[in-house]
PDB file of N, CA and C in Angstrom:
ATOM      1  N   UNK A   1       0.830  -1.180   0.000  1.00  0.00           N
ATOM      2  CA  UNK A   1       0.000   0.000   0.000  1.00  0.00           C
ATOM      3  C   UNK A   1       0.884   1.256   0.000  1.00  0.00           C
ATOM      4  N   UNK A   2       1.820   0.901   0.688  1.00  0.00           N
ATOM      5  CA  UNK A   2       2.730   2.315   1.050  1.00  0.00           C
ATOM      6  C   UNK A   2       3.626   2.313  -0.534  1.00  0.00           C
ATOM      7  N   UNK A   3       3.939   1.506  -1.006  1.00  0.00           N
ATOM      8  CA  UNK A   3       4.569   1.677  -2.552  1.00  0.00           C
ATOM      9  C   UNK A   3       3.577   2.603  -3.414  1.00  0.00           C
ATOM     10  N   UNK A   4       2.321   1.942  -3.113  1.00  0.00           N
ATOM     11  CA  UNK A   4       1.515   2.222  -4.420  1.00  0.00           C
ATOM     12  C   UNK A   4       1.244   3.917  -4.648  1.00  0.00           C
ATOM     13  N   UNK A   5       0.798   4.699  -3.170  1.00  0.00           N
ATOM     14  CA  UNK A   5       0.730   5.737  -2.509  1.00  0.00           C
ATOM     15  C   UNK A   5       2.030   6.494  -2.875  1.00  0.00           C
ATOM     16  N   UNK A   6       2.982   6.067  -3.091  1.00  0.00           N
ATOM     17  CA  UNK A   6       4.722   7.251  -3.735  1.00  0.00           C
ATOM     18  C   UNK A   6       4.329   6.787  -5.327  1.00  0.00           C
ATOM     19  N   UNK A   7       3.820   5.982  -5.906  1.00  0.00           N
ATOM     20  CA  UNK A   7       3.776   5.718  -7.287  1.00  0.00           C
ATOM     21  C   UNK A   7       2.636   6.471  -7.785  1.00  0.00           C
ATOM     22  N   UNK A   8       1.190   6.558  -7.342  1.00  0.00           N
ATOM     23  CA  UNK A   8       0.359   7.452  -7.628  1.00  0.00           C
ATOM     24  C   UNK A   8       0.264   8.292  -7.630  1.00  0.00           C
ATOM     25  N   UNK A   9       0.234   9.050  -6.372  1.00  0.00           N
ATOM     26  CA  UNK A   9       1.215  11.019  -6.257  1.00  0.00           C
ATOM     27  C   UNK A   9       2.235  11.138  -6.651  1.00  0.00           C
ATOM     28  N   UNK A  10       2.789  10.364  -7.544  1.00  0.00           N
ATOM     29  CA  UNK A  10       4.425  10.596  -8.039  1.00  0.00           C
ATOM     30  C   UNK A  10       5.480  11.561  -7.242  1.00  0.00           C
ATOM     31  N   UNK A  11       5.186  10.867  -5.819  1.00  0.00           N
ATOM     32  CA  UNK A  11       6.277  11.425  -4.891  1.00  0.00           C
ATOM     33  C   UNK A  11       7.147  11.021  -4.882  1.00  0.00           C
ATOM     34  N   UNK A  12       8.546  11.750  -4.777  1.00  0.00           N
ATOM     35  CA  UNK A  12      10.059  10.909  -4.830  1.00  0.00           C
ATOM     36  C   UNK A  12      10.078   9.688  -4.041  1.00  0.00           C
ATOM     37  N   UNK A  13      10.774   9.225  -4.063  1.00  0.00           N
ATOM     38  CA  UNK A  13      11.029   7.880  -3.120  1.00  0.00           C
ATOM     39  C   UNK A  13      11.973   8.906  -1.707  1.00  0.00           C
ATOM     40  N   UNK A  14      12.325   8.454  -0.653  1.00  0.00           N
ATOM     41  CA  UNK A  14      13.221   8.946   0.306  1.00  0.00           C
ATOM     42  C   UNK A  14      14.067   8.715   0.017  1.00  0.00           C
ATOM     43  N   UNK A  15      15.362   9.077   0.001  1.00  0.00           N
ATOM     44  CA  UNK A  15      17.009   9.010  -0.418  1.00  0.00           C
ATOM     45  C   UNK A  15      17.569   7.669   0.172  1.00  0.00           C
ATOM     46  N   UNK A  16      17.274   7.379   2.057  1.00  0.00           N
ATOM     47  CA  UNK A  16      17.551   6.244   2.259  1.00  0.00           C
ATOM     48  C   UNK A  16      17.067   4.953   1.910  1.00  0.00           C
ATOM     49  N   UNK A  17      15.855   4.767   0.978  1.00  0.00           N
ATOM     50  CA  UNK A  17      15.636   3.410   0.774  1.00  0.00           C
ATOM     51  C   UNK A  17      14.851   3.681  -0.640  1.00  0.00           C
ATOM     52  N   UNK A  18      15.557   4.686  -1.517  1.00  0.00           N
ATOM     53  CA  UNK A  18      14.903   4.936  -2.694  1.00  0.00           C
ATOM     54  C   UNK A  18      15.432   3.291  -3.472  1.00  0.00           C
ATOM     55  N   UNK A  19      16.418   2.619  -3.857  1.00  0.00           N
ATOM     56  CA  UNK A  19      16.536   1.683  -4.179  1.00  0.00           C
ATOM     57  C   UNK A  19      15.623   0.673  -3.973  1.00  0.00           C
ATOM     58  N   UNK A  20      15.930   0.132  -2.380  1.00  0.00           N
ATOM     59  CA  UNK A  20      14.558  -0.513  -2.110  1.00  0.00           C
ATOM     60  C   UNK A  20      13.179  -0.374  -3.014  1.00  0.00           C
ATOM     61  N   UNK A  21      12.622   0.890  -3.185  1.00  0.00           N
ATOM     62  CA  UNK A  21      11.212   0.854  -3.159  1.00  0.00           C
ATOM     63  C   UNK A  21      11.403   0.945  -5.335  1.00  0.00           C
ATOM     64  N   UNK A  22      12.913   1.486  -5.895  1.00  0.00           N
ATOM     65  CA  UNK A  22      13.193   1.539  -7.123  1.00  0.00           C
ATOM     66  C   UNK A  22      13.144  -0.135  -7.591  1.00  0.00           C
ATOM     67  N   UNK A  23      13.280  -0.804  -6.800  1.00  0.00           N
ATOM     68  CA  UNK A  23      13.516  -2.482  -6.883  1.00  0.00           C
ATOM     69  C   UNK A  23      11.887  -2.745  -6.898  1.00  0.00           C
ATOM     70  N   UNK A  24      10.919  -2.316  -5.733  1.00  0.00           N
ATOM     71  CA  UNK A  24       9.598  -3.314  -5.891  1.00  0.00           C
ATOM     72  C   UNK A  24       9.034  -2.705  -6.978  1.00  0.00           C
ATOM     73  N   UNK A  25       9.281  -1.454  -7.839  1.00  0.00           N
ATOM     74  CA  UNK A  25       9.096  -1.087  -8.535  1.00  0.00           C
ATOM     75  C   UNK A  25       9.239  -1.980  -9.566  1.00  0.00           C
ATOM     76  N   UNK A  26      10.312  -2.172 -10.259  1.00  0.00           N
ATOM     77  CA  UNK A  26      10.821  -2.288 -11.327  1.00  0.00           C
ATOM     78  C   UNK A  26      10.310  -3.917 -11.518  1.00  0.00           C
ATOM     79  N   UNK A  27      10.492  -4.434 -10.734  1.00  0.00           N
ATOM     80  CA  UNK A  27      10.584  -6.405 -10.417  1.00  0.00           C
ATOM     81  C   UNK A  27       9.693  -6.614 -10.601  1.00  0.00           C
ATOM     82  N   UNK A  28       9.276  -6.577  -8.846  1.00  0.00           N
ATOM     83  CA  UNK A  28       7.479  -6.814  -8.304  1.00  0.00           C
ATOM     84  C   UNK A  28       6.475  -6.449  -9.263  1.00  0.00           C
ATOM     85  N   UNK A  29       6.499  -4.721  -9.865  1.00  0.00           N
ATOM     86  CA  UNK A  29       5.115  -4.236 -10.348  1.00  0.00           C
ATOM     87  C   UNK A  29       5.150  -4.550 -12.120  1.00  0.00           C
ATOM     88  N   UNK A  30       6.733  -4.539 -11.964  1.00  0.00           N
ATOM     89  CA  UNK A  30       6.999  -4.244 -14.094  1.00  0.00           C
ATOM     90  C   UNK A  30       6.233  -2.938 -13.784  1.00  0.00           C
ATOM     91  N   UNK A  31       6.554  -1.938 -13.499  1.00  0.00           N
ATOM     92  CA  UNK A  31       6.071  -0.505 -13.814  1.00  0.00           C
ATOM     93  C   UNK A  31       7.531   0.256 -14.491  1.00  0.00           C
ATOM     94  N   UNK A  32       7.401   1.026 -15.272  1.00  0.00           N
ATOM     95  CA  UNK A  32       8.342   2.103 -15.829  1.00  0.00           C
ATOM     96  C   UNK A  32       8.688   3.082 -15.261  1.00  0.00           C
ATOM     97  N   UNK A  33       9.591   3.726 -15.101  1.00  0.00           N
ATOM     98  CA  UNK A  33      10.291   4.342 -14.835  1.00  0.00           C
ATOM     99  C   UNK A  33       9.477   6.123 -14.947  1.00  0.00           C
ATOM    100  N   UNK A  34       8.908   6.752 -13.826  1.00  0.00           N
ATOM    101  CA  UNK A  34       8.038   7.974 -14.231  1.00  0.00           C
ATOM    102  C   UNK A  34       8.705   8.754 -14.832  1.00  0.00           C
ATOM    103  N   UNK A  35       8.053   9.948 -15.576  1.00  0.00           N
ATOM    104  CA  UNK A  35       8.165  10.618 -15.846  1.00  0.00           C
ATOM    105  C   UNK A  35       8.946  12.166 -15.464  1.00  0.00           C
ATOM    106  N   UNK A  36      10.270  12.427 -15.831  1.00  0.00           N
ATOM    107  CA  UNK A  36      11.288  13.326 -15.101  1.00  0.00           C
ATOM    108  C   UNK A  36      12.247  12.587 -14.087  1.00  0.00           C
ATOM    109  N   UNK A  37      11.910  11.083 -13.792  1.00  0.00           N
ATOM    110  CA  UNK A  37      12.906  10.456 -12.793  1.00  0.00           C
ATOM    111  C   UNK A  37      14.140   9.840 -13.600  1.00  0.00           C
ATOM    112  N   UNK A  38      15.330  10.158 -12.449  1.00  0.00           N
ATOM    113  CA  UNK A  38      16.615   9.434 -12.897  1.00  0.00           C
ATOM    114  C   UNK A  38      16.362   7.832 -13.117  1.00  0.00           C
ATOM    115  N   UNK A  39      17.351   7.594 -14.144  1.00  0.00           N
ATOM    116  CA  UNK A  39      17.284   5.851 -14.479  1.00  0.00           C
ATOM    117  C   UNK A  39      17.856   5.420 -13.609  1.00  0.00           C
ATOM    118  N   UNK A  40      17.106   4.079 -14.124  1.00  0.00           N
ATOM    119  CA  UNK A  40      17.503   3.140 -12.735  1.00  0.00           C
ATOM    120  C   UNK A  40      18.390   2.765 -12.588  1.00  0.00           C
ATOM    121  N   UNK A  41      19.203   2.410 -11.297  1.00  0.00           N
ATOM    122  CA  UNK A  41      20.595   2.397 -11.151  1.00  0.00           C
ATOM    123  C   UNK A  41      20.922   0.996 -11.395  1.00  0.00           C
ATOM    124  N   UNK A  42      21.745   0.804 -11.280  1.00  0.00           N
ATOM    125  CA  UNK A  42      22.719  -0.167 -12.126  1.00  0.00           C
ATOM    126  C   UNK A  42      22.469  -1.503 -10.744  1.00  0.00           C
ATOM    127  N   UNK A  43      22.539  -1.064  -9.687  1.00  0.00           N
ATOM    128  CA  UNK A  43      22.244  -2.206  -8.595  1.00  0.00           C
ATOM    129  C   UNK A  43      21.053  -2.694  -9.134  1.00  0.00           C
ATOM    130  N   UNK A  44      19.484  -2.383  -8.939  1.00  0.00           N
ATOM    131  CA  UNK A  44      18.538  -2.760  -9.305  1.00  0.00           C
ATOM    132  C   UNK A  44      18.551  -3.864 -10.300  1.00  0.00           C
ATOM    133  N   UNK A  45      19.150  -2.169 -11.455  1.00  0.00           N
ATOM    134  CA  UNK A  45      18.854  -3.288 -12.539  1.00  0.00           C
ATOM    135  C   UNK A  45      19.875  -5.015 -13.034  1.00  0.00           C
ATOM    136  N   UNK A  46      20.737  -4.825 -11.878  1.00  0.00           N
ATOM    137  CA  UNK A  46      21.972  -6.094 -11.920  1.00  0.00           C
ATOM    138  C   UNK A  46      20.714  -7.331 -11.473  1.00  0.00           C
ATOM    139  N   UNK A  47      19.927  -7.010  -9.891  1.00  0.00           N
ATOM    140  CA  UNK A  47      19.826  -7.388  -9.147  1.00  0.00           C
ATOM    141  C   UNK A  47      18.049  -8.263  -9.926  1.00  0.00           C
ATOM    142  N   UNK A  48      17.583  -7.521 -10.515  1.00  0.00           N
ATOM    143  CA  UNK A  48      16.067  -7.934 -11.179  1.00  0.00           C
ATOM    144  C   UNK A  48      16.171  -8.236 -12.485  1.00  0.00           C
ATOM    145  N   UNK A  49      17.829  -8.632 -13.028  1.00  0.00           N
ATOM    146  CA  UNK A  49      18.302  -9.736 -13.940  1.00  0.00           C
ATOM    147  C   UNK A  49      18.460 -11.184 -13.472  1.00  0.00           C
ATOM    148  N   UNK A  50      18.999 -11.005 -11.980  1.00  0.00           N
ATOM    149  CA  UNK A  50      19.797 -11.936 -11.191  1.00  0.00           C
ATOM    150  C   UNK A  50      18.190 -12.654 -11.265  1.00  0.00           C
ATOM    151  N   UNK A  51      17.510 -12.000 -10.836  1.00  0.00           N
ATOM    152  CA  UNK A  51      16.033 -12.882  -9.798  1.00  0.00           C
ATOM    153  C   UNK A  51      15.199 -13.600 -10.948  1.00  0.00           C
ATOM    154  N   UNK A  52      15.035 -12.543 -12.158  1.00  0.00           N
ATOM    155  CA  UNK A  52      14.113 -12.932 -13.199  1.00  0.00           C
ATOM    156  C   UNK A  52      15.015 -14.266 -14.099  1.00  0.00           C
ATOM    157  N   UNK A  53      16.239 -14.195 -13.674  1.00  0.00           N
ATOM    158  CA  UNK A  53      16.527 -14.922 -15.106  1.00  0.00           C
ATOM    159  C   UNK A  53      16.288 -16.402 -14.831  1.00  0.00           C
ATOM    160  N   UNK A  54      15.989 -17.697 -15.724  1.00  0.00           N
ATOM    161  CA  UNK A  54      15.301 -18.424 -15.254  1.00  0.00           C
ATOM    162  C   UNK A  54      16.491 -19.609 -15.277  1.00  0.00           C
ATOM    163  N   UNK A  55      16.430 -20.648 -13.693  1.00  0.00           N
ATOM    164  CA  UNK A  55      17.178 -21.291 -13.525  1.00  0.00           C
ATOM    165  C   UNK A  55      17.384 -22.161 -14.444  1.00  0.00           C
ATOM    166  N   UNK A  56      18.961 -22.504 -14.822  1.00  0.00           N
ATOM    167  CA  UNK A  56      19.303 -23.487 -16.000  1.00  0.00           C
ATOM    168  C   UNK A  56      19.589 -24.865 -15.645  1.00  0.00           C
ATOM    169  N   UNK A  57      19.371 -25.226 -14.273  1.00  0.00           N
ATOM    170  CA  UNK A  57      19.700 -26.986 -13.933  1.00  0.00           C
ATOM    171  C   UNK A  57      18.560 -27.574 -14.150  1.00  0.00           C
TER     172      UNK A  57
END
Protein backbone atom coordinates (compact mmCIF):
# COMPACT_ATOMS: atom_id res chain seq x y z
CA UNK A 1 0.00 0.00 0.00
CA UNK A 2 2.73 2.31 1.05
CA UNK A 3 4.57 1.68 -2.55
CA UNK A 4 1.51 2.22 -4.42
CA UNK A 5 0.73 5.74 -2.51
CA UNK A 6 4.72 7.25 -3.74
CA UNK A 7 3.78 5.72 -7.29
CA UNK A 8 0.36 7.45 -7.63
CA UNK A 9 1.22 11.02 -6.26
CA UNK A 10 4.43 10.60 -8.04
CA UNK A 11 6.28 11.42 -4.89
CA UNK A 12 10.06 10.91 -4.83
CA UNK A 13 11.03 7.88 -3.12
CA UNK A 14 13.22 8.95 0.31
CA UNK A 15 17.01 9.01 -0.42
CA UNK A 16 17.55 6.24 2.26
CA UNK A 17 15.64 3.41 0.77
CA UNK A 18 14.90 4.94 -2.69
CA UNK A 19 16.54 1.68 -4.18
CA UNK A 20 14.56 -0.51 -2.11
CA UNK A 21 11.21 0.85 -3.16
CA UNK A 22 13.19 1.54 -7.12
CA UNK A 23 13.52 -2.48 -6.88
CA UNK A 24 9.60 -3.31 -5.89
CA UNK A 25 9.10 -1.09 -8.53
CA UNK A 26 10.82 -2.29 -11.33
CA UNK A 27 10.58 -6.40 -10.42
CA UNK A 28 7.48 -6.81 -8.30
CA UNK A 29 5.11 -4.24 -10.35
CA UNK A 30 7.00 -4.24 -14.09
CA UNK A 31 6.07 -0.50 -13.81
CA UNK A 32 8.34 2.10 -15.83
CA UNK A 33 10.29 4.34 -14.84
CA UNK A 34 8.04 7.97 -14.23
CA UNK A 35 8.17 10.62 -15.85
CA UNK A 36 11.29 13.33 -15.10
CA UNK A 37 12.91 10.46 -12.79
CA UNK A 38 16.62 9.43 -12.90
CA UNK A 39 17.28 5.85 -14.48
CA UNK A 40 17.50 3.14 -12.74
CA UNK A 41 20.60 2.40 -11.15
CA UNK A 42 22.72 -0.17 -12.13
CA UNK A 43 22.24 -2.21 -8.60
CA UNK A 44 18.54 -2.76 -9.31
CA UNK A 45 18.85 -3.29 -12.54
CA UNK A 46 21.97 -6.09 -11.92
CA UNK A 47 19.83 -7.39 -9.15
CA UNK A 48 16.07 -7.93 -11.18
CA UNK A 49 18.30 -9.74 -13.94
CA UNK A 50 19.80 -11.94 -11.19
CA UNK A 51 16.03 -12.88 -9.80
CA UNK A 52 14.11 -12.93 -13.20
CA UNK A 53 16.53 -14.92 -15.11
CA UNK A 54 15.30 -18.42 -15.25
CA UNK A 55 17.18 -21.29 -13.52
CA UNK A 56 19.30 -23.49 -16.00
CA UNK A 57 19.70 -26.99 -13.93
Amino acid sequence: MCFISFYVFDVEYPKECQSTWEFIQKVFFKLSQRKGKSVTSPGVRSLGTFIEKPDSS
